[in-house]
C-alpha atoms as a PDB file:
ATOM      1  CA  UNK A   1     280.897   4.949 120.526  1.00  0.00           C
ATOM      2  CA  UNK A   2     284.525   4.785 120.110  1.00  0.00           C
ATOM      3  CA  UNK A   3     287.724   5.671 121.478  1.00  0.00           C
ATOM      4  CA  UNK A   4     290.119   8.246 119.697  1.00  0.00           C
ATOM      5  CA  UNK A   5     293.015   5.824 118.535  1.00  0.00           C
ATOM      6  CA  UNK A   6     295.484   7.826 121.238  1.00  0.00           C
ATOM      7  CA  UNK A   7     293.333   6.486 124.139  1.00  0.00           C
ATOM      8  CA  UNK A   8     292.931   3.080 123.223  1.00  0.00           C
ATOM      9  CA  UNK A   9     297.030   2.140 124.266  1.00  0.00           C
ATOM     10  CA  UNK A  10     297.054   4.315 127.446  1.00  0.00           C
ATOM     11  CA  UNK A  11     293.860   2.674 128.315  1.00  0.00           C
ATOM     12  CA  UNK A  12     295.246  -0.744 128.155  1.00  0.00           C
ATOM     13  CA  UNK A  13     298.055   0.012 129.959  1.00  0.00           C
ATOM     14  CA  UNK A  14     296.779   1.664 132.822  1.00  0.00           C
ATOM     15  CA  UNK A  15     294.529  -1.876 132.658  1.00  0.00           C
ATOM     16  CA  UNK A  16     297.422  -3.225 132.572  1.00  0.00           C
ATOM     17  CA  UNK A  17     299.907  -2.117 135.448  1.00  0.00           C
ATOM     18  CA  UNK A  18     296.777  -1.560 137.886  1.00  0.00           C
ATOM     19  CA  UNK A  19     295.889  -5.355 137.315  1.00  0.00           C
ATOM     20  CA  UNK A  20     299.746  -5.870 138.049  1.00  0.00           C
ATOM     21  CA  UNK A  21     299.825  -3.344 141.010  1.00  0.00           C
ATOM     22  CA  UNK A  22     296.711  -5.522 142.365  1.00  0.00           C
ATOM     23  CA  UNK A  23     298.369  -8.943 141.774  1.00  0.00           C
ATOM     24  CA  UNK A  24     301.727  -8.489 142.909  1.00  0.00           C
ATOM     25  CA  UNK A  25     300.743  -7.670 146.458  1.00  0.00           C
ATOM     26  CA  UNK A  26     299.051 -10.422 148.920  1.00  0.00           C
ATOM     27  CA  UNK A  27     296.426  -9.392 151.176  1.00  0.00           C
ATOM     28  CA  UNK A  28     297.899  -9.020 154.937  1.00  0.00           C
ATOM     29  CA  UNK A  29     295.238 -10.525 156.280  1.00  0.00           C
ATOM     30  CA  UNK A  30     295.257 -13.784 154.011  1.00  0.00           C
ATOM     31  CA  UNK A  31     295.563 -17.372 155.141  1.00  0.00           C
ATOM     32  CA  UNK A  32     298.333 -19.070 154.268  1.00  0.00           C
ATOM     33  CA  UNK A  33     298.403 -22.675 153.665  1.00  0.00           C
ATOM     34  CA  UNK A  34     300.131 -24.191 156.468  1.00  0.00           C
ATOM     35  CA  UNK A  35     300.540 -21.554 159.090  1.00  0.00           C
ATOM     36  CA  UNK A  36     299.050 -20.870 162.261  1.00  0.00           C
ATOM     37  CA  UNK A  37     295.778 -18.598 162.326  1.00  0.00           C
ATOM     38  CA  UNK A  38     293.101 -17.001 164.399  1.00  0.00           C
ATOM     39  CA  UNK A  39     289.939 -15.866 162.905  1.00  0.00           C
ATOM     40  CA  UNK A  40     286.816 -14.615 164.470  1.00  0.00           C
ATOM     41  CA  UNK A  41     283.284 -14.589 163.043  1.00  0.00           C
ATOM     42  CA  UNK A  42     279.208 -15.520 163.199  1.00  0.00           C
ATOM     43  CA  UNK A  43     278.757 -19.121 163.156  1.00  0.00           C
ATOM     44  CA  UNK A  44     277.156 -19.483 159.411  1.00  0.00           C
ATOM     45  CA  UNK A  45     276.218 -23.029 160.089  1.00  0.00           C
ATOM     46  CA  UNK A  46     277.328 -26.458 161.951  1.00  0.00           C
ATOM     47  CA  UNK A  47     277.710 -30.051 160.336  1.00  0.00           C
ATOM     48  CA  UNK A  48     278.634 -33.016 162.114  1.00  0.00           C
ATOM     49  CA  UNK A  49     277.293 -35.340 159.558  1.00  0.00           C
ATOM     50  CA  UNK A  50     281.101 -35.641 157.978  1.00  0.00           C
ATOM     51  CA  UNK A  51     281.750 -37.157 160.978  1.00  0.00           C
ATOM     52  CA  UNK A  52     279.287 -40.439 160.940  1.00  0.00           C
ATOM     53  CA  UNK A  53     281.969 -41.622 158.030  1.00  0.00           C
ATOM     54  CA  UNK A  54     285.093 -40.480 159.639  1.00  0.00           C
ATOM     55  CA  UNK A  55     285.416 -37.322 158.262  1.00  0.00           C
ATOM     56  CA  UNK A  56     285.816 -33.750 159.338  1.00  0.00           C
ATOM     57  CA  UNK A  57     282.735 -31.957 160.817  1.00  0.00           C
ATOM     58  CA  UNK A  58     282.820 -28.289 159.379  1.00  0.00           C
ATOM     59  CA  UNK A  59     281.582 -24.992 161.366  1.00  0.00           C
ATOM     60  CA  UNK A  60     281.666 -22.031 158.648  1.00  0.00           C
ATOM     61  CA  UNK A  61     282.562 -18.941 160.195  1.00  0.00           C
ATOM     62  CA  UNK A  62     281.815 -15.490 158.271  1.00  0.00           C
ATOM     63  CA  UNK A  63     284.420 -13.386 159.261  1.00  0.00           C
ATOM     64  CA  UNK A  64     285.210  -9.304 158.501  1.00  0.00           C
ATOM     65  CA  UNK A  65     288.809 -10.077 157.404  1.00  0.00           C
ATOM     66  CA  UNK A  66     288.515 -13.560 155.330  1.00  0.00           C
ATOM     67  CA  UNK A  67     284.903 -13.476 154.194  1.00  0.00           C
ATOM     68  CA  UNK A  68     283.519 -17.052 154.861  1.00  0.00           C
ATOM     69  CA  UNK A  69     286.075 -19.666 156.611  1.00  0.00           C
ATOM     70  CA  UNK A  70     285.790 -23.432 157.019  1.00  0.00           C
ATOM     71  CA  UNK A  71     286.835 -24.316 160.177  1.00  0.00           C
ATOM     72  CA  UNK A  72     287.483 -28.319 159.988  1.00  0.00           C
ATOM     73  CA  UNK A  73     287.118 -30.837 162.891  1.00  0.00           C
ATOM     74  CA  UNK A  74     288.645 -33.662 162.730  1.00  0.00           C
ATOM     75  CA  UNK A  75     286.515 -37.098 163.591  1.00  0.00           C
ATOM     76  CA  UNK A  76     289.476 -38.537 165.567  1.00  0.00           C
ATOM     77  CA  UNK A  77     289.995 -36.252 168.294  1.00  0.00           C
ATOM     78  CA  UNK A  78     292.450 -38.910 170.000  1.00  0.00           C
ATOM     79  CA  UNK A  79     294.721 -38.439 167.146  1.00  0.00           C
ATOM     80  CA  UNK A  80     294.810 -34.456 167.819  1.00  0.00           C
ATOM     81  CA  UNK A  81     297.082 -32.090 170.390  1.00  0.00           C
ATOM     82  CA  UNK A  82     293.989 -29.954 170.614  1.00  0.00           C
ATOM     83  CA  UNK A  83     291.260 -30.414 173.345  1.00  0.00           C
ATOM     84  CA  UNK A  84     287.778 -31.245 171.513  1.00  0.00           C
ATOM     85  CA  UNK A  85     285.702 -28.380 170.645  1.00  0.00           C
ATOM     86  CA  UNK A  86     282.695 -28.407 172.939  1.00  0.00           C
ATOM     87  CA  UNK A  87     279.833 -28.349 170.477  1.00  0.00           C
ATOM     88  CA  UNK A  88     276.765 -27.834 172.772  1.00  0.00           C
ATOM     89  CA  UNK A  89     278.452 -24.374 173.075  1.00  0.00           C
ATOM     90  CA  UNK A  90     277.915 -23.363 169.675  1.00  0.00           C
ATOM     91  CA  UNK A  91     275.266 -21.857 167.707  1.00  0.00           C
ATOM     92  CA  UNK A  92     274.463 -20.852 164.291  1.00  0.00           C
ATOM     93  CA  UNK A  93     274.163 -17.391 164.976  1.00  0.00           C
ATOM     94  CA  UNK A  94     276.883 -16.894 167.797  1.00  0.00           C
ATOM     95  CA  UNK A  95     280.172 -15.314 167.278  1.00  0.00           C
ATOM     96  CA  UNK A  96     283.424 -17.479 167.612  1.00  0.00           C
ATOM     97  CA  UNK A  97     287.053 -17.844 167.689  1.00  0.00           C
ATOM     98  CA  UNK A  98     288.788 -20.438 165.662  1.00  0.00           C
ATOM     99  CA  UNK A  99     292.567 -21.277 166.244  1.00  0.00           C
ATOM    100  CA  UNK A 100     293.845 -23.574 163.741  1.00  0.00           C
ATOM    101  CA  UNK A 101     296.558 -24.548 161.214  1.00  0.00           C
ATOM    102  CA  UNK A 102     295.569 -23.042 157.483  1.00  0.00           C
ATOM    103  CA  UNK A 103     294.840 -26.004 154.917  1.00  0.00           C
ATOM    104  CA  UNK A 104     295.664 -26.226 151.565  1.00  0.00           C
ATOM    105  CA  UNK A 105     291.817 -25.666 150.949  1.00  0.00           C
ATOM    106  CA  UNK A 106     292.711 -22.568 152.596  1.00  0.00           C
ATOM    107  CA  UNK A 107     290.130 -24.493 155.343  1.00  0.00           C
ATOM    108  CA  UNK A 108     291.105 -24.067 159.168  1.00  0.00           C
ATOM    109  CA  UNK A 109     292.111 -27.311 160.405  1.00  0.00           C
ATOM    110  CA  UNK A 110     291.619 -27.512 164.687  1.00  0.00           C
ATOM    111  CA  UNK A 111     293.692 -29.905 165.651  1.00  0.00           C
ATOM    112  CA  UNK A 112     297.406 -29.971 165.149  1.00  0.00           C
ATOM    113  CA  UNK A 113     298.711 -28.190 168.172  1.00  0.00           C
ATOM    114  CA  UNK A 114     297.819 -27.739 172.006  1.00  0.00           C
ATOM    115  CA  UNK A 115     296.533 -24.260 171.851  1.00  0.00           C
ATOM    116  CA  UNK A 116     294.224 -24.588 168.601  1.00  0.00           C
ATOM    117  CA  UNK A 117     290.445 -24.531 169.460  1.00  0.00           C
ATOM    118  CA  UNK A 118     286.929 -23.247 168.302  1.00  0.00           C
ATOM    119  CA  UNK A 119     285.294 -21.547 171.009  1.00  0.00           C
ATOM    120  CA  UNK A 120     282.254 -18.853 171.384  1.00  0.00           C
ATOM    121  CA  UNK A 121     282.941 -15.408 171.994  1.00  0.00           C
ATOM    122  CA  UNK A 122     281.078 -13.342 174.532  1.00  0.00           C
END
């Protein structure tokens, strides 16, 4: 099957401004690398084992707005403005909130200010 030789330009460039239409505006509910967010989601799973050679422990939240989120927590906890997440409280399973400074990675970093946290949600 072909198209009739009119069709073929008008169907590139409807292509052509809807893939511009779709790339020219960011999603209002996207993370931006370094800024302040809040997500909530199901706790996907729970790995400390970054942190037996210093490095962040990740919780990976699937959330309605951002799809699946990496929340990071850092190994020194002395070095952070953040209380330490209390991880007997979470569960794979459980819904939580995560407060956190975006990443490059566009990972959720818990640490950076006073009011950041990871904490279940009733």
């Amino acid at each position: 099957m072909s198209l009739h030789p009119f069709l073929v330009p008008c169907a590139a460039a409807s292509l052509a401004l809807a893939a511009a239409g779709c790339a020219s505006a960011p999603s209002p509910s996207a993370l931006v690398a370094g800024s302040p967010a809040t997500v909530d989601g199901t706790i996907a799973s729970i790995d400390t084992q970054p942190w037996s050679y210093d490095g962040n422990a990740v919780v990976l939240l699937d959330t309605a707005a951002h799809g699946r989120v990496s929340v990071q927590l850092p190994a020194r906890w002395n070095l952070c403005k953040a209380p330490p997440v209390e991880l007997s409280a979470l569960a794979v399973g459980r819904r939580a909130r995560a407060v956190g400074t975006v990443g490059a990675d566009h990972a959720l970093v818990v640490c950076e200010r006073a009011e950041d946290r990871l904490v279940p949600v009733d």
